[in-house]
C-alpha atoms as a PDB file:
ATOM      1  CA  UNK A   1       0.000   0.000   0.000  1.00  0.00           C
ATOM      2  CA  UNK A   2       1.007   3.682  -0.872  1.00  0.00           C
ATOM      3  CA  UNK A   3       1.067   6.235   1.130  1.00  0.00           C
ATOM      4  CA  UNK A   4       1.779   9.913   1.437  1.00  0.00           C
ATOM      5  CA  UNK A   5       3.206  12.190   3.851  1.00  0.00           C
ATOM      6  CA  UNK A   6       2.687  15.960   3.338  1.00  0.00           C
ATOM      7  CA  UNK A   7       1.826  19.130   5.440  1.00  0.00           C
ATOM      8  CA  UNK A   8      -1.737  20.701   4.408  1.00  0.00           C
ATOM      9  CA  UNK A   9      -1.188  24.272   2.864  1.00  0.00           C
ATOM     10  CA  UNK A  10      -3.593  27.096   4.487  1.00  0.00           C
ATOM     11  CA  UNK A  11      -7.228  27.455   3.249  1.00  0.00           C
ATOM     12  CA  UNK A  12      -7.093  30.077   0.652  1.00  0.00           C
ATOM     13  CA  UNK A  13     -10.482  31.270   1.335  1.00  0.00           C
ATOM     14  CA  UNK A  14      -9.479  32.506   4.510  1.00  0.00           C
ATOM     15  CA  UNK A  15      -6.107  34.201   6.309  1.00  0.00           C
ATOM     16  CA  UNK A  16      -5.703  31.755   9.335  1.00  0.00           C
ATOM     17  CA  UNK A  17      -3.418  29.106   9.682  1.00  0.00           C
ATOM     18  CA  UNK A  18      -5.325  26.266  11.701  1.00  0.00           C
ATOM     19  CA  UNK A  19      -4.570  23.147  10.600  1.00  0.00           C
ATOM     20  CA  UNK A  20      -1.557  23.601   8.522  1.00  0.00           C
ATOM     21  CA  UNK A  21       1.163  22.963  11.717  1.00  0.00           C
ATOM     22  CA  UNK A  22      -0.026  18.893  11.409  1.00  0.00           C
ATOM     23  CA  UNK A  23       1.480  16.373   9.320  1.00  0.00           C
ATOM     24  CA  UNK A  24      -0.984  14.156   7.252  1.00  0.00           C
ATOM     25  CA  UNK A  25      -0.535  10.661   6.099  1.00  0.00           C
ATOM     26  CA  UNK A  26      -2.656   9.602   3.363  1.00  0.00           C
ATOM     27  CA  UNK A  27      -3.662   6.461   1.517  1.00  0.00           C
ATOM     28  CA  UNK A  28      -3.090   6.568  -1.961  1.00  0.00           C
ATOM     29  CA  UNK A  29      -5.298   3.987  -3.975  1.00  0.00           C
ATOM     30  CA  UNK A  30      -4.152   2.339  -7.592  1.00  0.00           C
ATOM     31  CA  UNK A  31      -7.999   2.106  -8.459  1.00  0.00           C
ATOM     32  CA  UNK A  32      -9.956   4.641 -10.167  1.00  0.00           C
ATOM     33  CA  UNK A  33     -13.067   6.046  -8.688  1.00  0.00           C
ATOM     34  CA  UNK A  34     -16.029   5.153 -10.700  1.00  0.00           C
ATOM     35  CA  UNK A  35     -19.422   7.173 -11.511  1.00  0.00           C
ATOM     36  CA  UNK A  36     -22.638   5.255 -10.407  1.00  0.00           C
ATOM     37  CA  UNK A  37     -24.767   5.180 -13.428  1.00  0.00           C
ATOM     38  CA  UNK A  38     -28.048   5.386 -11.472  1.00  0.00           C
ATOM     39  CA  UNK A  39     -27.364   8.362  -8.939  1.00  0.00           C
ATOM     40  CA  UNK A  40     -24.342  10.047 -10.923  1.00  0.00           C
ATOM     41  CA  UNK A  41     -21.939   9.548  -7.226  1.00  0.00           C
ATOM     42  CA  UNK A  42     -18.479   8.429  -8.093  1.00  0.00           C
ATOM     43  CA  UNK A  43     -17.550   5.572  -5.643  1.00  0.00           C
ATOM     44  CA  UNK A  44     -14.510   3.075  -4.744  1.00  0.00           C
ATOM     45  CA  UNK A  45     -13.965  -0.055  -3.800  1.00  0.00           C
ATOM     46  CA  UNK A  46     -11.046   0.831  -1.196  1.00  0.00           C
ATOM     47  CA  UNK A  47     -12.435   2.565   1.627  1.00  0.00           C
ATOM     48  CA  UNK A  48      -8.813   3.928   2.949  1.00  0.00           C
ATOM     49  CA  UNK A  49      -9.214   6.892   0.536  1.00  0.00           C
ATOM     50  CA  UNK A  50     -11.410   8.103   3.678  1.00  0.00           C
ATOM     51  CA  UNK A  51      -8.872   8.031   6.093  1.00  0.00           C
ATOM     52  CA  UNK A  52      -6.401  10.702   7.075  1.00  0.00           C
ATOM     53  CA  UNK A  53      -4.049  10.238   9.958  1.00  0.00           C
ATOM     54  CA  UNK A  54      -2.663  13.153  11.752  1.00  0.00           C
ATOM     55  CA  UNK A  55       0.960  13.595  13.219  1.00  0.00           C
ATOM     56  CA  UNK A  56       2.370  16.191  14.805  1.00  0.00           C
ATOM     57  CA  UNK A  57       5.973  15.627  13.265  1.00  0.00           C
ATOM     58  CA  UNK A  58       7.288  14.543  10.038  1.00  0.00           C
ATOM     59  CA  UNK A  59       9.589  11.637  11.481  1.00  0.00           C
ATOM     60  CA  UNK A  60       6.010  10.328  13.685  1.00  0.00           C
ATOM     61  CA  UNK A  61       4.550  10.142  10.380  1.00  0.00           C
ATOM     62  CA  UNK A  62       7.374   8.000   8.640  1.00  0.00           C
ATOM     63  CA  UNK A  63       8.007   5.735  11.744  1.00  0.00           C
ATOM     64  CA  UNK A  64       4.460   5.079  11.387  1.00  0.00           C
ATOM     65  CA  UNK A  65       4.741   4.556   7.955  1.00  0.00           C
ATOM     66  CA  UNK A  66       8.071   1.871   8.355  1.00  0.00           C
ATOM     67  CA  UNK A  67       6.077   0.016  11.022  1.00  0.00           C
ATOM     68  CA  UNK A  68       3.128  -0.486   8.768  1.00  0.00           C
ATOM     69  CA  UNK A  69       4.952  -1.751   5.918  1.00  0.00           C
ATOM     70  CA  UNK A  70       4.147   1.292   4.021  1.00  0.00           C
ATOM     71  CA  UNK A  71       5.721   2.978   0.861  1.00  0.00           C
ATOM     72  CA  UNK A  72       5.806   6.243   1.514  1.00  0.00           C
ATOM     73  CA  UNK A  73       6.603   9.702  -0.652  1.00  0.00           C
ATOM     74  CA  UNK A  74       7.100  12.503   1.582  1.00  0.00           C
ATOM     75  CA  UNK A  75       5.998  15.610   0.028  1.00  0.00           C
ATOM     76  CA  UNK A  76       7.697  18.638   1.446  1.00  0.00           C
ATOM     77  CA  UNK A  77       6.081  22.025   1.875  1.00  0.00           C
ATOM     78  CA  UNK A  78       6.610  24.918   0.080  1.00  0.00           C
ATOM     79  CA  UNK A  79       8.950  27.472   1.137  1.00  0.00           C
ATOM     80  CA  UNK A  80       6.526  30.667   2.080  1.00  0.00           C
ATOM     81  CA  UNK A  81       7.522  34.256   0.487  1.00  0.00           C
ATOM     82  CA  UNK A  82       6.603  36.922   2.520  1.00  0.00           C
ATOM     83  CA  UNK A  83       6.121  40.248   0.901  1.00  0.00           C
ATOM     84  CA  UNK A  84       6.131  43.587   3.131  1.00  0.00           C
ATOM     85  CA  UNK A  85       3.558  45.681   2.214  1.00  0.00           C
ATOM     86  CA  UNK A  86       2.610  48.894   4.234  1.00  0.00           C
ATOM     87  CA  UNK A  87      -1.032  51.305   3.836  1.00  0.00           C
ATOM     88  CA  UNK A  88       1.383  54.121   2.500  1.00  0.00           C
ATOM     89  CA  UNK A  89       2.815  52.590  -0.268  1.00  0.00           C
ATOM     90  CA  UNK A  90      -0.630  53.172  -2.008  1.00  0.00           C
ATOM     91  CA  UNK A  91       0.192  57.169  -2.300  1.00  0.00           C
ATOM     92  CA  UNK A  92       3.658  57.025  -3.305  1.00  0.00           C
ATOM     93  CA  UNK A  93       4.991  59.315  -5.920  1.00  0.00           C
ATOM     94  CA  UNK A  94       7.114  57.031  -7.858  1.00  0.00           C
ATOM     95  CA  UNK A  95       4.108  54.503  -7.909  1.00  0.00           C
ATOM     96  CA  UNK A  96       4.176  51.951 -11.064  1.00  0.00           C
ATOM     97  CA  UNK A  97       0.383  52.358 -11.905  1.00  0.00           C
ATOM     98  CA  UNK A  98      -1.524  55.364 -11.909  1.00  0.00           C
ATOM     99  CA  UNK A  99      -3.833  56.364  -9.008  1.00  0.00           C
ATOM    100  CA  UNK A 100      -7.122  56.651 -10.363  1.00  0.00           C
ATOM    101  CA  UNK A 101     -11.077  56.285  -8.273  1.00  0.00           C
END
């Protein structure tokens, strides 16, 4: 069985950062999911697509992992750019775009 190890990015809809400190391990499943021709749901037969397991560190995560018997890809997260803006920077005189209401 396949799994994968990766830290969930923020929700983009909003500015917080709950839930993004965890590390996730997730089952990764060979089969395609499949559209029920009489209600339209797509289903699987492997119900470990549902689960998520929660670690607070990477290495808890892949010594779970090796104990299991589980391939593993660890996905590392992305490095986070962090641009300084400030209020004022919307009057400047040498501004690139024009100012306009």
């Amino acid at each position: 069985m396949q799994v994968r190890i990766y830290q969930p990015a923020r929700n983009a809809m909003q500015s917080g950062k709950a839930g993004t400190r965890q590390w996730v391990l997730e089952f990764v499943s060979p089969a395609k999911r499949e559209a029920d021709p009489l209600m339209g749901w797509t289903s699987s037969d492997n119900t470990r697509q549902q689960v998520l397991l929660k670690f607070d560190t990477k290495e808890e995560a892949i010594a779970y992992a090796q104990r299991e018997g589980y391939a593993y890809v660890v996905e590392e997260p992305k490095a986070k750019r962090l641009q300084t803006r400030a209020y004022a920077d919307n009057f400047k005189y040498d501004r690139v775009g024009r100012w306009t209401h």
